[in-house]
Protein backbone atom coordinates (compact mmCIF):
# COMPACT_ATOMS: atom_id res chain seq x y z
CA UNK A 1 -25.35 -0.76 -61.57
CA UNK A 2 -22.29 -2.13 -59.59
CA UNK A 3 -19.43 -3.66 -60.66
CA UNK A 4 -19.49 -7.07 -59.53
CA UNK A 5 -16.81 -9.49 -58.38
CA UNK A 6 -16.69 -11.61 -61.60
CA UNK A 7 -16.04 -7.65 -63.33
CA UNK A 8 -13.15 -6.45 -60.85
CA UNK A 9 -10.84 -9.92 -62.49
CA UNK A 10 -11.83 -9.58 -66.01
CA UNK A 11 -8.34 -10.11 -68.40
CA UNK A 12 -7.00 -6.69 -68.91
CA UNK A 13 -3.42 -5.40 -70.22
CA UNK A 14 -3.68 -2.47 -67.74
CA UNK A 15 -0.50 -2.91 -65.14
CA UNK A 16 -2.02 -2.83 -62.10
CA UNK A 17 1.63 -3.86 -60.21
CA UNK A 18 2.48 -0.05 -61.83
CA UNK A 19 -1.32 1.51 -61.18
CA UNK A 20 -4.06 1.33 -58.98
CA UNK A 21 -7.98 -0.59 -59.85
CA UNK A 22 -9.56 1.68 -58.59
CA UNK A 23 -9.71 5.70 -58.23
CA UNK A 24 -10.70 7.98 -55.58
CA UNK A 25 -13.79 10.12 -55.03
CA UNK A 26 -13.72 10.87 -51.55
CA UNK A 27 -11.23 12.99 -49.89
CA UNK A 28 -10.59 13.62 -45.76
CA UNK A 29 -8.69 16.65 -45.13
CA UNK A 30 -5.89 16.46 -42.23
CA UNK A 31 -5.34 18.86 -39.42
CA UNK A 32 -1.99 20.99 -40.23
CA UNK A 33 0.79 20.80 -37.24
CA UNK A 34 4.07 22.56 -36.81
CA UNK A 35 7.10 20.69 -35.93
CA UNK A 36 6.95 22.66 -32.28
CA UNK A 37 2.97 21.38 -31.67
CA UNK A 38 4.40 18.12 -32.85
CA UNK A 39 6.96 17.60 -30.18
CA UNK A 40 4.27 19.27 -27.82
CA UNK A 41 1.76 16.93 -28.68
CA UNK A 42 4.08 13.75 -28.43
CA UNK A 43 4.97 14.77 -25.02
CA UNK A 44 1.84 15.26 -23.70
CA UNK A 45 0.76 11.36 -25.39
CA UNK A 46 3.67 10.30 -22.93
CA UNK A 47 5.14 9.61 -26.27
CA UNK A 48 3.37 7.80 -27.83
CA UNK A 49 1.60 8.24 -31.55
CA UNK A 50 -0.53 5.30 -30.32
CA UNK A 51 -1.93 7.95 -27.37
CA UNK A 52 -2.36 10.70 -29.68
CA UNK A 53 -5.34 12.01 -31.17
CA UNK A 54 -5.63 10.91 -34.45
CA UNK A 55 -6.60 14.62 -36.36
CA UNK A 56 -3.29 15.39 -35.25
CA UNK A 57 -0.94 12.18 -37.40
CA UNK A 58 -0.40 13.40 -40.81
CA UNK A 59 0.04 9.78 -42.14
CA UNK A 60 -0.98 7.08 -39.63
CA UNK A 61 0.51 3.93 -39.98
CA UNK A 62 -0.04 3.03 -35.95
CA UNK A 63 -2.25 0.01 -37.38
CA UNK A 64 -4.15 -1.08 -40.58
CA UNK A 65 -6.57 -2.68 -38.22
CA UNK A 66 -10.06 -0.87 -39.36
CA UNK A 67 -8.45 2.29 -41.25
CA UNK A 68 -9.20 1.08 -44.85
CA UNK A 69 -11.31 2.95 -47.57
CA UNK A 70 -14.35 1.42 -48.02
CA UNK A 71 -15.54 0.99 -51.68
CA UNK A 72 -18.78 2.57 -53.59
CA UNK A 73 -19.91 -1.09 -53.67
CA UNK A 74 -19.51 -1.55 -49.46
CA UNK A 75 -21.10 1.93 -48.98
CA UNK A 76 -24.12 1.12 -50.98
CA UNK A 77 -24.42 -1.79 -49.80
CA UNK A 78 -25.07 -0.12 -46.31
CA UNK A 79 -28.04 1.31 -47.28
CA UNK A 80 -29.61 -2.28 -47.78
CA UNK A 81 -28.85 -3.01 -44.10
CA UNK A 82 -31.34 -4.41 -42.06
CA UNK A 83 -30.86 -4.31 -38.29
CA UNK A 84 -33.21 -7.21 -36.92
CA UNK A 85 -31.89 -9.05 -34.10
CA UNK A 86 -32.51 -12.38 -35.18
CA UNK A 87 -31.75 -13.89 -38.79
CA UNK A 88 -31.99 -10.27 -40.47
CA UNK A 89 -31.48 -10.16 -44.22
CA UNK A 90 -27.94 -8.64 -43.72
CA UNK A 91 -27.16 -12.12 -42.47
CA UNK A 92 -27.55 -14.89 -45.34
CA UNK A 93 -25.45 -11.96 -47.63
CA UNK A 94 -22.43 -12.25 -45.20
CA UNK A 95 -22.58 -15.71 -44.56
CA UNK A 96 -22.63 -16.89 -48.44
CA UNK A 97 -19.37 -14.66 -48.88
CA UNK A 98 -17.86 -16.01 -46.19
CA UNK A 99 -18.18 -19.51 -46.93
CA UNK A 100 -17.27 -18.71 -49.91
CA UNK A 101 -13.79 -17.10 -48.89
CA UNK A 102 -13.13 -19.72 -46.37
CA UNK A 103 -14.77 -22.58 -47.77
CA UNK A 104 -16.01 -23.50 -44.82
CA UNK A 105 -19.79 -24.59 -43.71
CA UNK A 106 -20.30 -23.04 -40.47
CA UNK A 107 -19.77 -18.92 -39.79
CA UNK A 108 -19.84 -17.01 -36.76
CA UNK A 109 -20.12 -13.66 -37.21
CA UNK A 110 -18.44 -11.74 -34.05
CA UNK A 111 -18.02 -7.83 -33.57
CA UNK A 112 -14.29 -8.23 -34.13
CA UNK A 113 -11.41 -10.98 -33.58
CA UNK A 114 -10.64 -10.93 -30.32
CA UNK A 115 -14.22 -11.72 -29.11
CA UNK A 116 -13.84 -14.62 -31.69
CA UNK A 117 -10.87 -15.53 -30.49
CA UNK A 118 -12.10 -15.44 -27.11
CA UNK A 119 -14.74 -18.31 -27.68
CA UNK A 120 -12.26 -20.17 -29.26
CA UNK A 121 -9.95 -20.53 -26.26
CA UNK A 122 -12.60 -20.72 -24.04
CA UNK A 123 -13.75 -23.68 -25.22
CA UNK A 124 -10.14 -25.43 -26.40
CA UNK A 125 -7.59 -24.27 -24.37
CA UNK A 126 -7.89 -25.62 -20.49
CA UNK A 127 -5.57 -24.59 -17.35
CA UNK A 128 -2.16 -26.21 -18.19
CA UNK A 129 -2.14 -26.41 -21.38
CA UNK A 130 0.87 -25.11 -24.03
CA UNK A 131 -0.36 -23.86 -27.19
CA UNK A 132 2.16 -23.79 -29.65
CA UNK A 133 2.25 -21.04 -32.54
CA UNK A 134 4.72 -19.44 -35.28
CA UNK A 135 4.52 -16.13 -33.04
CA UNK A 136 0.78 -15.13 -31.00
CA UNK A 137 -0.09 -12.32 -31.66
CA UNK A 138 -0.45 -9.79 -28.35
CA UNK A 139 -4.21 -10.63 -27.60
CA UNK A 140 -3.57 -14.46 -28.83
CA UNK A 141 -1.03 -14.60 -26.03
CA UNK A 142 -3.56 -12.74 -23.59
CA UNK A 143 -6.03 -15.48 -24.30
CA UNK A 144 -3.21 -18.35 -23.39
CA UNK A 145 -2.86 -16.45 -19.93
CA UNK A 146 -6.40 -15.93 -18.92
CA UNK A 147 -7.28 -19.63 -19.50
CA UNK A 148 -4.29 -20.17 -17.42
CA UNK A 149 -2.07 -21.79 -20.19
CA UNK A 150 1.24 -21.27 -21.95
CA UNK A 151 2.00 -19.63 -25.05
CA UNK A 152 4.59 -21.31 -27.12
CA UNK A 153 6.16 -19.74 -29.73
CA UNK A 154 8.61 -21.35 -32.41
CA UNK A 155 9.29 -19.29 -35.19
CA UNK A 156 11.11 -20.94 -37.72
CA UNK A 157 14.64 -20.49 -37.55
CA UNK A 158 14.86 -18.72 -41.19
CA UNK A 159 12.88 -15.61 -39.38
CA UNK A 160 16.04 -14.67 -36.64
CA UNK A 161 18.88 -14.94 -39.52
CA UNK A 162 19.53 -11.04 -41.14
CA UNK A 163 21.01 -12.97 -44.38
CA UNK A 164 18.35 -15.13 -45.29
CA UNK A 165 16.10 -13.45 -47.86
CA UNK A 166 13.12 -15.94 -48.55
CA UNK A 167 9.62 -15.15 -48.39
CA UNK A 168 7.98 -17.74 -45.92
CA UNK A 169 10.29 -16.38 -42.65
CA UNK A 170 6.83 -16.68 -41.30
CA UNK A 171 6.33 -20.71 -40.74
CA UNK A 172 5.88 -21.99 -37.47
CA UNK A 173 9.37 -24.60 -37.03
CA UNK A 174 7.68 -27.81 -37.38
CA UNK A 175 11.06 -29.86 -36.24
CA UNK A 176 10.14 -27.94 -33.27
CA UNK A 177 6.32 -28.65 -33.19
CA UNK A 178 6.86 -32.36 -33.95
CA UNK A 179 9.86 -32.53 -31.08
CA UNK A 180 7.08 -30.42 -28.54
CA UNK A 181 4.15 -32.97 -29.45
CA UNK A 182 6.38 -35.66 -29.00
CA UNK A 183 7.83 -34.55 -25.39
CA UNK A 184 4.45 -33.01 -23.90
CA UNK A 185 1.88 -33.91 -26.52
CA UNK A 186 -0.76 -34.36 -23.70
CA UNK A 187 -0.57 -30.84 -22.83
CA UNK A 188 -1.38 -29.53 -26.47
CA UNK A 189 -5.65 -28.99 -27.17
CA UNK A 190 -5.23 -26.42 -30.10
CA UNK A 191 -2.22 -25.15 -32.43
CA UNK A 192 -2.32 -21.52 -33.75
CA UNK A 193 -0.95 -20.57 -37.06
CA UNK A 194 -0.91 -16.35 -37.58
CA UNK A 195 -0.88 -15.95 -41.28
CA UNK A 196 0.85 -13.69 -42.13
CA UNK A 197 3.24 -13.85 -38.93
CA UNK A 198 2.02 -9.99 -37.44
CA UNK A 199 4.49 -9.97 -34.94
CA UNK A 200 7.51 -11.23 -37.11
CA UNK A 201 7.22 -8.48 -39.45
CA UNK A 202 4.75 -9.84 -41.33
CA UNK A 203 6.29 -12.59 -42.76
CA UNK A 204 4.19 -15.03 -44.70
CA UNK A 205 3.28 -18.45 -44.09
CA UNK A 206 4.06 -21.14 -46.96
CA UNK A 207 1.54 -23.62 -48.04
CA UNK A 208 3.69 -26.35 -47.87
CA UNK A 209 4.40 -24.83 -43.51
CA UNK A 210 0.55 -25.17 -43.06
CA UNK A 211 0.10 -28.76 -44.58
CA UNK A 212 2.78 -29.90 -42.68
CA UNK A 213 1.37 -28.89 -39.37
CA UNK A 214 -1.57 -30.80 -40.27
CA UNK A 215 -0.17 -33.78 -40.96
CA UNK A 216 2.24 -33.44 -37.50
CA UNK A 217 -1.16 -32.71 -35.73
CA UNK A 218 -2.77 -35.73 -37.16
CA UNK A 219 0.29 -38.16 -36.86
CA UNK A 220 1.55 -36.88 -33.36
CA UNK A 221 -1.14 -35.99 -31.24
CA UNK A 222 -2.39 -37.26 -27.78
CA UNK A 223 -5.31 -36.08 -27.53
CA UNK A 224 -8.11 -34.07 -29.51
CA UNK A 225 -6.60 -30.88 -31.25
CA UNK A 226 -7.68 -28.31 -33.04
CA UNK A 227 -5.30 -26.28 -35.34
CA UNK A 228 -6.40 -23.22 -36.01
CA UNK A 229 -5.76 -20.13 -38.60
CA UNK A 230 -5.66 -16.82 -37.51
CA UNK A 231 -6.46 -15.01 -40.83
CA UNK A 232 -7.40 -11.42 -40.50
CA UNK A 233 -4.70 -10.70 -43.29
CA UNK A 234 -4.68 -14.38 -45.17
CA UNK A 235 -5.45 -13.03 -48.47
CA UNK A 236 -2.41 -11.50 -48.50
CA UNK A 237 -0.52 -14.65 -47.40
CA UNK A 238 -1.92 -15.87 -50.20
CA UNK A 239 -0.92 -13.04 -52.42
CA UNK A 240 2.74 -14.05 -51.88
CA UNK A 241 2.13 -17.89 -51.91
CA UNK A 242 0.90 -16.65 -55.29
CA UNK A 243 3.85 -15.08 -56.20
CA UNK A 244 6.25 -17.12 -54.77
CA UNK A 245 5.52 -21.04 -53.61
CA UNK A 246 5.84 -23.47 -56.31
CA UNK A 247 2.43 -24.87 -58.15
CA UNK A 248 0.30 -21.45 -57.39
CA UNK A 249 1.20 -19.11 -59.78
CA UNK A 250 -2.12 -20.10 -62.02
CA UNK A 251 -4.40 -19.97 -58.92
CA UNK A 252 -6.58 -17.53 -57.75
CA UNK A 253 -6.03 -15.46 -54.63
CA UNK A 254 -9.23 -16.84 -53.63
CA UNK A 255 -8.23 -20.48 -54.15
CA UNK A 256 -5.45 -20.30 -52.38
CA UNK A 257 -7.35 -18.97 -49.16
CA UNK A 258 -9.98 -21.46 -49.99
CA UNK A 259 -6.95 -24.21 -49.80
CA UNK A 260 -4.97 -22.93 -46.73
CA UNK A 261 -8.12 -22.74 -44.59
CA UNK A 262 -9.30 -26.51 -45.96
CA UNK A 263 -6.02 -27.95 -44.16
CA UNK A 264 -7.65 -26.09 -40.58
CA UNK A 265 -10.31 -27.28 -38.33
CA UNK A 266 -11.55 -23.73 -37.44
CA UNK A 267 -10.26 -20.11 -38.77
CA UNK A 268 -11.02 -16.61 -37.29
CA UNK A 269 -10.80 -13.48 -38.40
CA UNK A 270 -10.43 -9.87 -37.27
CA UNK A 271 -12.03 -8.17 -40.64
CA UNK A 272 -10.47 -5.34 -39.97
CA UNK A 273 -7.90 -6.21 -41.55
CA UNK A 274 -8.66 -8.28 -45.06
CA UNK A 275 -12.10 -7.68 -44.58
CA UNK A 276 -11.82 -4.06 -45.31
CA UNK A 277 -13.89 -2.73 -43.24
CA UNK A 278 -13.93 -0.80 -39.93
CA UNK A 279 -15.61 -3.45 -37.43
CA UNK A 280 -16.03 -6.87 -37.66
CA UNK A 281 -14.76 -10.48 -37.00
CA UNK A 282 -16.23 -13.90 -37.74
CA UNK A 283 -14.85 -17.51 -36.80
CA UNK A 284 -15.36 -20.13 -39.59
CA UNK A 285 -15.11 -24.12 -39.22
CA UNK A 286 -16.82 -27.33 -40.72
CA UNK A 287 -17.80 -28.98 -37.40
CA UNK A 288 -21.14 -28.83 -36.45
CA UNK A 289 -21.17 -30.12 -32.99
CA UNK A 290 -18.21 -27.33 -32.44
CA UNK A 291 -20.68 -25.03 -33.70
CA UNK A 292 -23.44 -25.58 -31.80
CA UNK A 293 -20.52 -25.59 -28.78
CA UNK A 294 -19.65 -21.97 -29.51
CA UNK A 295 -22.97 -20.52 -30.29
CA UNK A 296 -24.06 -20.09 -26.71
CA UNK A 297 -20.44 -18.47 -25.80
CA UNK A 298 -21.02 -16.09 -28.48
CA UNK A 299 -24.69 -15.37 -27.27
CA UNK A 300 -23.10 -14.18 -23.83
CA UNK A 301 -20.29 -12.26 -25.13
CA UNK A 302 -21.22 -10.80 -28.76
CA UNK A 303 -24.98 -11.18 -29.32
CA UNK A 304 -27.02 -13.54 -31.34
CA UNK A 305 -25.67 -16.04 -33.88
CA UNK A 306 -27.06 -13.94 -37.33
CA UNK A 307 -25.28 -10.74 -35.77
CA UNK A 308 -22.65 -11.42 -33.70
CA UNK A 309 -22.42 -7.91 -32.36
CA UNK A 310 -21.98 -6.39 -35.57
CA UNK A 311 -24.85 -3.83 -36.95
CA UNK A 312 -26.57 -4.97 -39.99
CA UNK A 313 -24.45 -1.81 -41.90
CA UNK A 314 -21.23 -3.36 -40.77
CA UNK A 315 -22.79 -7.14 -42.25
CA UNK A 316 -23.61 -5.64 -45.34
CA UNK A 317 -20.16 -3.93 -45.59
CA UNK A 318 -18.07 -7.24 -45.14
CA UNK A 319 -20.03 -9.17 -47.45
CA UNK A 320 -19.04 -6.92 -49.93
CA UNK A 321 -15.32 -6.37 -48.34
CA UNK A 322 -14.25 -9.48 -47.67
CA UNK A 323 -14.31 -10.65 -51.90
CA UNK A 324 -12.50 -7.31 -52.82
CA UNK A 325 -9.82 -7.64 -50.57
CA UNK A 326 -9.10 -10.88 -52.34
CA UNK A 327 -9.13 -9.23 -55.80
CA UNK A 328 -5.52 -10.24 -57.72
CA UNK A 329 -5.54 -7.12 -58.74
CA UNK A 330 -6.09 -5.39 -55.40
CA UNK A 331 -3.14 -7.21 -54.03
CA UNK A 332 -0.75 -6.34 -56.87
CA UNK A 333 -1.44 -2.92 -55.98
CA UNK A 334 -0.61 -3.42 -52.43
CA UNK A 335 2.53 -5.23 -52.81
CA UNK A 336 3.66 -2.63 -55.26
CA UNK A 337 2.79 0.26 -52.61
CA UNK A 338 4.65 -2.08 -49.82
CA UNK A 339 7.26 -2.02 -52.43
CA UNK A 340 7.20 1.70 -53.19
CA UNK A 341 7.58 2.40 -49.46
CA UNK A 342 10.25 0.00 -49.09
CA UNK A 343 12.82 1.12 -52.00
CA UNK A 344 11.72 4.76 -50.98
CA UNK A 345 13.08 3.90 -46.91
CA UNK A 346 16.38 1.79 -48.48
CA UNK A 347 17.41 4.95 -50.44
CA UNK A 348 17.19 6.90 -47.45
CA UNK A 349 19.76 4.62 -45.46
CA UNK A 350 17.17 3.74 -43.27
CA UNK A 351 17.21 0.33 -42.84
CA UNK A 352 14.77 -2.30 -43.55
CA UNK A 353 13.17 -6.06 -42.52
CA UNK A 354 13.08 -7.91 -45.95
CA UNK A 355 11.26 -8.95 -47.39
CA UNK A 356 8.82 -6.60 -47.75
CA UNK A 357 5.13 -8.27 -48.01
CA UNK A 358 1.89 -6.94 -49.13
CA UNK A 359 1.07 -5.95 -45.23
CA UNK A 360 3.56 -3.20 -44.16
CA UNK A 361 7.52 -2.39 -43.66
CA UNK A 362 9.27 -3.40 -40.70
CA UNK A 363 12.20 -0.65 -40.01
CA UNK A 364 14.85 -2.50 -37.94
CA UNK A 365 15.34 0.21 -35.38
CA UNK A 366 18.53 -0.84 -34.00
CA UNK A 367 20.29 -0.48 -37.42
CA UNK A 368 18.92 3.03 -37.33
CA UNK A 369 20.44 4.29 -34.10
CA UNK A 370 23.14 2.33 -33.30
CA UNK A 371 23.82 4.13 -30.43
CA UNK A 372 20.58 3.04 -28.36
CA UNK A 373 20.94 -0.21 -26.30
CA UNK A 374 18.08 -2.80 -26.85
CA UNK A 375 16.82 -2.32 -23.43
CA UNK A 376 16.26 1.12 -24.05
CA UNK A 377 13.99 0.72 -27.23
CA UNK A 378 15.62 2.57 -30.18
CA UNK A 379 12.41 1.44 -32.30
CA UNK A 380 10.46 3.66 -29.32
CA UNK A 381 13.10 6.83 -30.16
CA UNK A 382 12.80 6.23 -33.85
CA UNK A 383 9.04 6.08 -34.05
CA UNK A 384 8.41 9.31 -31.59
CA UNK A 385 11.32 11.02 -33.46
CA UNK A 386 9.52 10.19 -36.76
CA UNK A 387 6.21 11.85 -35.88
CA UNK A 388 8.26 14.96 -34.52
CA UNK A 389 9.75 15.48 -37.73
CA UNK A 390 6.76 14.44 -40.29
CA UNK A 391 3.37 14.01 -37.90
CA UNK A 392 3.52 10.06 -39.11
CA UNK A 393 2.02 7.68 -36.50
CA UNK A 394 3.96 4.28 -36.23
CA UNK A 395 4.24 1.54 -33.83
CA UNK A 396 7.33 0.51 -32.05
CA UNK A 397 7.74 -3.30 -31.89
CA UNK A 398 11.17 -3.30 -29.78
CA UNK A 399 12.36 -4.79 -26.76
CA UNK A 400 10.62 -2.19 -24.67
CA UNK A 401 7.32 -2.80 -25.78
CA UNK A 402 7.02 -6.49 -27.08
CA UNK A 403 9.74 -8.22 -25.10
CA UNK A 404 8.59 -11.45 -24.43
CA UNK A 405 7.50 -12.49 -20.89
CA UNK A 406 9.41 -15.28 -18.71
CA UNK A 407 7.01 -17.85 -19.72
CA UNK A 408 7.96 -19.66 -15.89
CA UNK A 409 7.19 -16.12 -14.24
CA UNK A 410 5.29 -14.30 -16.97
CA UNK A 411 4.39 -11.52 -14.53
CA UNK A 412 7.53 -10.55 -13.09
CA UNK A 413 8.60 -7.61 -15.64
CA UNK A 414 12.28 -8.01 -14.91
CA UNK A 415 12.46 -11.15 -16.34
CA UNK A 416 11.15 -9.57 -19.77
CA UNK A 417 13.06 -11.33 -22.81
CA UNK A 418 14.94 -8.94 -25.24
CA UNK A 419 13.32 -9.10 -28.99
CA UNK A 420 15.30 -10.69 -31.60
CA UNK A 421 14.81 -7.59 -33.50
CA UNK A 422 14.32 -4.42 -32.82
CA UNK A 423 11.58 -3.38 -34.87
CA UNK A 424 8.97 0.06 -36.30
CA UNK A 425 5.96 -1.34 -37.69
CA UNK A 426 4.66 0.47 -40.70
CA UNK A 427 1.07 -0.88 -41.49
CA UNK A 428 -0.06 0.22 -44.63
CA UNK A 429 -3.98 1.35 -44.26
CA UNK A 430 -5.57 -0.19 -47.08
CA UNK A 431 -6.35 1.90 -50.31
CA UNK A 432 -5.86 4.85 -47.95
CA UNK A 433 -2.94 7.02 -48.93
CA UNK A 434 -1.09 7.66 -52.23
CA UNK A 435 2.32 6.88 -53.37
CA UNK A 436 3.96 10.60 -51.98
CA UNK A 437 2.27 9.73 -48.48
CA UNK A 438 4.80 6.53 -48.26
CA UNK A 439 7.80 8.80 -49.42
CA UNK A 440 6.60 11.00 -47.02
CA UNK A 441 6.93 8.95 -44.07
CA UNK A 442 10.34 7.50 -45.13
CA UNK A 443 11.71 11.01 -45.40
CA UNK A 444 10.66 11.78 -42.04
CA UNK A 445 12.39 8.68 -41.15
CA UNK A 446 15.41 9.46 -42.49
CA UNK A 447 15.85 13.44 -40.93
CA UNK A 448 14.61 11.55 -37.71
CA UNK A 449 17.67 9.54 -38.30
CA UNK A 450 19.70 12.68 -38.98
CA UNK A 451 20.22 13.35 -35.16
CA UNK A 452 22.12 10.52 -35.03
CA UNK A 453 23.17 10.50 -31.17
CA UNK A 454 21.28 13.46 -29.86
CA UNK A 455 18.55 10.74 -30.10
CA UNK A 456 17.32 9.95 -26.63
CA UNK A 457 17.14 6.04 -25.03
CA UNK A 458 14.22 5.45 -23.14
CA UNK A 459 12.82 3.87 -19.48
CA UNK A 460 9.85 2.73 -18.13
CA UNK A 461 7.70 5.88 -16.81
CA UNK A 462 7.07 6.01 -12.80
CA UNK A 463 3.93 5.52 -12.73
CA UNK A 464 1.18 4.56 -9.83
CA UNK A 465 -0.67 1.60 -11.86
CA UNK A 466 -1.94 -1.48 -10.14
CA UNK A 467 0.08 -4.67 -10.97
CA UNK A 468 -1.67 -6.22 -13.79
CA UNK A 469 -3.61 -9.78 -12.90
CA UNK A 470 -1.78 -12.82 -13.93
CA UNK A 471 -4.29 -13.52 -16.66
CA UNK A 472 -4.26 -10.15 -17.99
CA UNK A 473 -0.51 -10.02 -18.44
CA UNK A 474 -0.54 -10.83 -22.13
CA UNK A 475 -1.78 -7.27 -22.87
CA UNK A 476 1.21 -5.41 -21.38
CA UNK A 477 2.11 -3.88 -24.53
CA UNK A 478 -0.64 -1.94 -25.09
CA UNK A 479 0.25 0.69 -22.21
CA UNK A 480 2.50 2.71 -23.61
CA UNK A 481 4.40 3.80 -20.39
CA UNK A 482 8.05 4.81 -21.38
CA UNK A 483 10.11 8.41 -21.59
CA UNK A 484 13.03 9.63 -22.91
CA UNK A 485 16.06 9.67 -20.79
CA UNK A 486 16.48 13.54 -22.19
CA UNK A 487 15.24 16.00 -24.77
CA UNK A 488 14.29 14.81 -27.74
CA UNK A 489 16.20 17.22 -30.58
């Protein structure tokens, strides 16, 4: 018989911020490479880990977007799947645990959260519009551009200075959301809130940011608005509002989801992420005439309501995912393995975003080699250096590959905006590797580092590729289309 949820947060004395909850019994065995088929392989992945086959990255920490373990529980849960088109009995497990992570009335399952997403700014966001956020996330800002409006980012201003060391560098900078609503209010359908802030190192969101934007929204607005949550890793947002906000410390993980989505009028999720599991995505909300507004956009693009595109294996699998990867004690064993990794880089000299939270390490690239000019992506060098030395897969977050368009001429790539950092995102896979995989990677890191100047800068390939449509222009990043400027060492 199965441990149930209730079981996995009975009182113990065991220290799981020290230890695991849980053990392993399945093992996948990696391909072995040599540091010469390394630098082969990279080369021919026009260097790229991203481009690479996976059975040949030792430890990949490209993305911790579906590359979780899935428990016992999730895997036997499978096996109960039933694959009906409409209303199978995979459905009414899945959408009792996600009301009861979101506490919301109305799910939508979807087959993962950009097709959520996508119904979402269908229906809100109209030609013209701005839509204001602590930082979109790449296909967020995609799904600005296609409905022909303008992604507005203002990250708070605690996020862009190297000496602050608070843990909510994540808000959105509500003097700055209250000054744009004010201004151009009559422009803004639907506020996004990424929690944790993805593509600012992962920086959480504070309780206190997110109640704040409701009450702007509600005292400010012009017209109807919808603020919205992107939570495909909100559990552990709430892990460090937990931890770290005033008031929370005696609440559940859970609770605290339960109270950040209650101040939203719609969430969605890539679970993926949180979810742990490898496929699936829902959107959650309270209205009902919103609901019955989205289920035909769904029907088009996903699939019936009950199924959303997902097979009833990968329903089963959430239901049982989504309440683990709120577990206390699974997320004091992730922050201590963020942790781990983090002490285990700084020791190295390689240097660090802090602070470190519960979803990955940030390595700030430019700190790392010096010598490298922004333009020419030293995260880009680091990360392909990396792999060369220890077959780890990251993902280079510099000015080379997530510079931010000209919002006036968003398609014209000379106008691209250097990053404020130069950044190497680690994701951390969840329940995936052990302790020695994380000192691993940061010694690779650090003889990557060891080359010091014989490190090459890097340019945009010349390559044939058709100009990429106005509307499509948010998903530049994902072609990785850059190469050294010489040999790498």
């Amino acid at each position: 018989m199965r441990i149930s949820n209730q079981e996995m947060l009975a009182p113990s004395d065991i220290p799981y911020n020290l230890v695991p909850p849980h053990r392993t019994k399945v093992v996948e065995y990696t391909t072995p490479t040599t540091r010469d088929q390394r630098k082969n392989l990279i080369k021919e992945a026009n260097w790229s880990a991203c481009n690479l086959p996976s059975e040949y990255i030792f430890v990949n920490m490209c993305t911790d977007s579906g590359t979780s373990a899935m428990s016992d529980r999730q895997w036997s849960a499978m096996w109960l799947a039933d694959e009906s088109y409409f209303y199978s009995k995979s459905w009414y497990p899945l959408n009792d645990a996600l009301q009861t992570y979101t506490g919301m009335k109305y799910t939508i399952p979807s087959h993962q959260g950009r097709s959520g997403e996508a119904i979402l700014y269908e229906l809100f966001v109209k030609e013209g519009d701005i839509v204001p956020s602590n930082c979109h996330f790449t296909t967020t800002r995609a799904h600005c551009y296609y409905n022909g409006a303008i992604p507005e980012d203002i990250t708070c201003k605690e996020y862009f200075d190297d000496n602050d060391q608070s843990w909510f560098k994540g808000n959105i900078d509500t003097e700055a959301l209250k000054k744009l609503f004010i201004e151009q209010g009559d422009k803004i359908g639907l506020v996004e809130l990424v929690v944790p802030n993805n593509l600012c190192a992962g920086q959480p969101v504070s309780m206190k940011n997110i109640r704040e934007v409701r009450e702007i929204i509600d005292k400010y607005k012009k017209r109807d608005v919808i603020f919205s949550l992107d939570i495909a890793r909100i559990s552990e947002n709430a892990w460090i509002i937990k931890k770290f906000e005033e008031g929370y410390g005696y609440k559940s993980s859970l609770e605290i989801v339960n109270e950040m989505c209650s101040y939203a009028d719609v969430v969605h999720m890539s679970a993926k992420k949180a979810g742990l599991v490898n496929m699936g995505g829902f959107v959650a909300l309270n209205d009902q005439t919103v609901y019955q507004k989205l289920q035909p956009k769904l029907i088009r693009i996903d699939g019936f309501t009950t199924y959303g595109g997902l097979s009833g294996r990968d329903m089963e699998a959430l239901a049982v995912g989504i309440l683990e990867g709120v577990n206390d004690y699974y997320l004091e064993d992730r922050q201590r393995q963020c942790d781990i990794f983090a002490n285990a880089c700084k020791s190295r000299g390689v240097s660090v975003f802090d602070p470190a939270c519960t979803l990955g390490v940030w390595i700030l690239a430019d700190k790392c080699l010096p010598h490298i000019p922004k333009a020419q992506g030293p995260g880009t060098a680091l990360a392909v250096q990396a792999y060369i030395e220890g077959g780890v897969g990251l993902t280079s977050m510099d000015s080379l590959h997530r510079g931010r368009e000209d919002k006036d001429d968003p398609t014209n790539t000379a106008k691209i905006q250097l990053a404020p950092y130069e950044l190497i995102r680690c994701a951390i896979p969840r329940r995936a590797y052990n302790d020695d995989h994380f000192e691993w990677v940061a010694e690779s890191l650090a003889k990557a580092m060891s080359w010091g100047e014989m490190i090459p800068g890097y340019r945009r390939m010349d390559i044939d590729r058709p100009a990429i449509e106005a509307r499509d222009i948010g998903l530049r990043a994902f072609f990785d289309e850059y190469e050294p400027m010489h040999e790498h060492p």
